[in-house]
Protein backbone atom coordinates (compact mmCIF):
# COMPACT_ATOMS: atom_id res chain seq x y z
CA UNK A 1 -32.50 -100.65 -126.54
CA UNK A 2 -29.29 -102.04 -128.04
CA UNK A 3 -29.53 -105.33 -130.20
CA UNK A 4 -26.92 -108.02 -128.33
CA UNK A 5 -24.90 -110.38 -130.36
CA UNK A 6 -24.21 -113.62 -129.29
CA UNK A 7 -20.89 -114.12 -131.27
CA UNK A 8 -18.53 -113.80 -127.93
CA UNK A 9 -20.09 -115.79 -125.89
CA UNK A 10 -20.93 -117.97 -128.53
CA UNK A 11 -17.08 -118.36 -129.37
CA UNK A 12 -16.07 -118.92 -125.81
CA UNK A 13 -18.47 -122.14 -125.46
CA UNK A 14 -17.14 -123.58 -128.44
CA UNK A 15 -13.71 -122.98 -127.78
CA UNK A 16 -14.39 -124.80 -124.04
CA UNK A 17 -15.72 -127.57 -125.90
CA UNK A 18 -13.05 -127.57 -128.12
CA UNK A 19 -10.41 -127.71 -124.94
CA UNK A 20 -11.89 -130.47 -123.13
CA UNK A 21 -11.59 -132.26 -126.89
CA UNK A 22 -7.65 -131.99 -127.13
CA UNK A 23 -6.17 -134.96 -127.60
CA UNK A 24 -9.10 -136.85 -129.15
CA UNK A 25 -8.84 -138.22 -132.48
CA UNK A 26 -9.02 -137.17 -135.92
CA UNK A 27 -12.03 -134.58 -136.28
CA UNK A 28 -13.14 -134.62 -132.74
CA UNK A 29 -10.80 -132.71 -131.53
CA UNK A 30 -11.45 -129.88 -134.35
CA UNK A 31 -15.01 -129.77 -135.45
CA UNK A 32 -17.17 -128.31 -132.59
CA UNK A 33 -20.34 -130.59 -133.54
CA UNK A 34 -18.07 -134.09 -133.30
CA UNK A 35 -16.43 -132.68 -130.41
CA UNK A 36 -19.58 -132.40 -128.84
CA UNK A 37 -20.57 -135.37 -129.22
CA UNK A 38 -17.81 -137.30 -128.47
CA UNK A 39 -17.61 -134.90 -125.06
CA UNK A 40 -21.30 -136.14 -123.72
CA UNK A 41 -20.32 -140.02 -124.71
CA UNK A 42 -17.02 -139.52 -122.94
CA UNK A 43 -19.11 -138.14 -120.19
CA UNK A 44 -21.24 -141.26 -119.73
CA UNK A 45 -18.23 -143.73 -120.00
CA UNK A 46 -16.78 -141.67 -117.35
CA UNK A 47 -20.03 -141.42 -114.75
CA UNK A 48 -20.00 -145.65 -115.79
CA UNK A 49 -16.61 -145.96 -114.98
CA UNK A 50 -16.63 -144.24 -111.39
CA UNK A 51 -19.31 -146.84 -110.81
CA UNK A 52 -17.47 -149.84 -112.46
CA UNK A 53 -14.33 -148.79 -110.46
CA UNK A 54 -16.19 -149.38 -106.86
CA UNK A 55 -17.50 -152.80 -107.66
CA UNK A 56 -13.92 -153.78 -109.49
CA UNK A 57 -12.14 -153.16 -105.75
CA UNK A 58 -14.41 -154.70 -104.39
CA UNK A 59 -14.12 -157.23 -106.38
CA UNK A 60 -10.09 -157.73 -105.64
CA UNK A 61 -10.27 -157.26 -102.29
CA UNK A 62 -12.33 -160.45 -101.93
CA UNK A 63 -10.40 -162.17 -104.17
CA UNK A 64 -7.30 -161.13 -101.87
CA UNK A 65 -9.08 -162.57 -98.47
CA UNK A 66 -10.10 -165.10 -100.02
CA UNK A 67 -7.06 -166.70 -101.12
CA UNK A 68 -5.81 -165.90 -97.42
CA UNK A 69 -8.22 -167.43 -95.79
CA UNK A 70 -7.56 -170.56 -97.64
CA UNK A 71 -4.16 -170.28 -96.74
CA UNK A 72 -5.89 -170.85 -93.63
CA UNK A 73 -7.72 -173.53 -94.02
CA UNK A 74 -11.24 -171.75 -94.38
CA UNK A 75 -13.68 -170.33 -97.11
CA UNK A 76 -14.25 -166.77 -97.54
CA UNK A 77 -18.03 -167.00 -96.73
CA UNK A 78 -17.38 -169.09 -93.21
CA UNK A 79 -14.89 -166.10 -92.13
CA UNK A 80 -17.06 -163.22 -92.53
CA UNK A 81 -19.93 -165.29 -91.25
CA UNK A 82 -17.63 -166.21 -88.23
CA UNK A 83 -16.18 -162.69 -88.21
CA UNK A 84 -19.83 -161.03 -87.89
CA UNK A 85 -20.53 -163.80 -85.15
CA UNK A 86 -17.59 -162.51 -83.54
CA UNK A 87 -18.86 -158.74 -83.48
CA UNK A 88 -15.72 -157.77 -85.39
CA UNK A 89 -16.84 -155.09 -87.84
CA UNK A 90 -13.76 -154.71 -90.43
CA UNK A 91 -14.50 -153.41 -94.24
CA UNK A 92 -12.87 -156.05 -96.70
CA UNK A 93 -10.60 -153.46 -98.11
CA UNK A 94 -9.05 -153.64 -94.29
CA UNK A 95 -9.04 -157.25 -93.99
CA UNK A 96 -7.30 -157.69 -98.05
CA UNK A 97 -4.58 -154.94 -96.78
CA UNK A 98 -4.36 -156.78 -93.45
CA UNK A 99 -3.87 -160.35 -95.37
CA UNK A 100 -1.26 -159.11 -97.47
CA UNK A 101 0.47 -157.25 -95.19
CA UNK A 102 0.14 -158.05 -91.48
CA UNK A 103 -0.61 -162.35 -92.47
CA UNK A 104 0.03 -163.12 -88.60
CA UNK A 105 -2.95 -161.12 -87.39
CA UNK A 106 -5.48 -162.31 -90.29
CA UNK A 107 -4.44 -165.85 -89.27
CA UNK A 108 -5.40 -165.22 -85.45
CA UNK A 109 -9.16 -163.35 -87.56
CA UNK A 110 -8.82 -166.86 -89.06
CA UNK A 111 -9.16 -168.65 -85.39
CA UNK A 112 -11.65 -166.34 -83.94
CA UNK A 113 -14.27 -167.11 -86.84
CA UNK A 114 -13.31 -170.68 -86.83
CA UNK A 115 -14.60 -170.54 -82.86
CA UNK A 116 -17.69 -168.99 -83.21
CA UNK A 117 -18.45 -170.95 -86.03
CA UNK A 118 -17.89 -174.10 -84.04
């Protein structure tokens, strides 16, 4: 049986490595070992950041009700108390788009959590 090299294959995984590397800095983007290396960290801050980035909207659109509801005269934790009372079943990043852009209808959300909460 013939004796198989590894040196192609080899070559191509390297050279992938390398590829994903471009534009990294200094030696990482040449030296296969650093490139490596730098590749798996990048990795992690990336599965972090897809995390990070769910709990950072969901951070702003809170912030964004919020500051509408006190426009209105209420807390944020009275209007999706009164708003669940209510049976109205709206995700926050609806009711932050709503606020900013339709402020009529968030004020009448406003009223109907004020009245169940009464």
């Amino acid at each position: 049986m013939a004796r198989v090299k590894g040196a192609m294959m080899t070559r191509k995984r390297r050279n992938k490595v390398l590829g994903l590397a471009k534009g990294y800095w200094g030696n990482k983007s040449r030296h296969f070992k650093m490139a490596n290396e730098q590749l798996m960290k990048s990795g992690r801050y990336a599965y972090i950041g897809r995390k990070q980035k769910k709990r950072e909207f969901r951070q702003l659109w809170i912030t964004r009700i919020s500051a509408a509801c006190k426009a209105n005269s209420m807390n944020y934790s009275t209007f999706m108390h009164g708003l669940k009372l209510a049976g109205i079943d709206m995700n926050r990043k609806m009711l932050s788009e709503m606020a900013i852009h339709d402020p009529g209808a968030f004020t009448s959300l406003c009223n109907l959590a004020k009245e169940q909460k009464a």
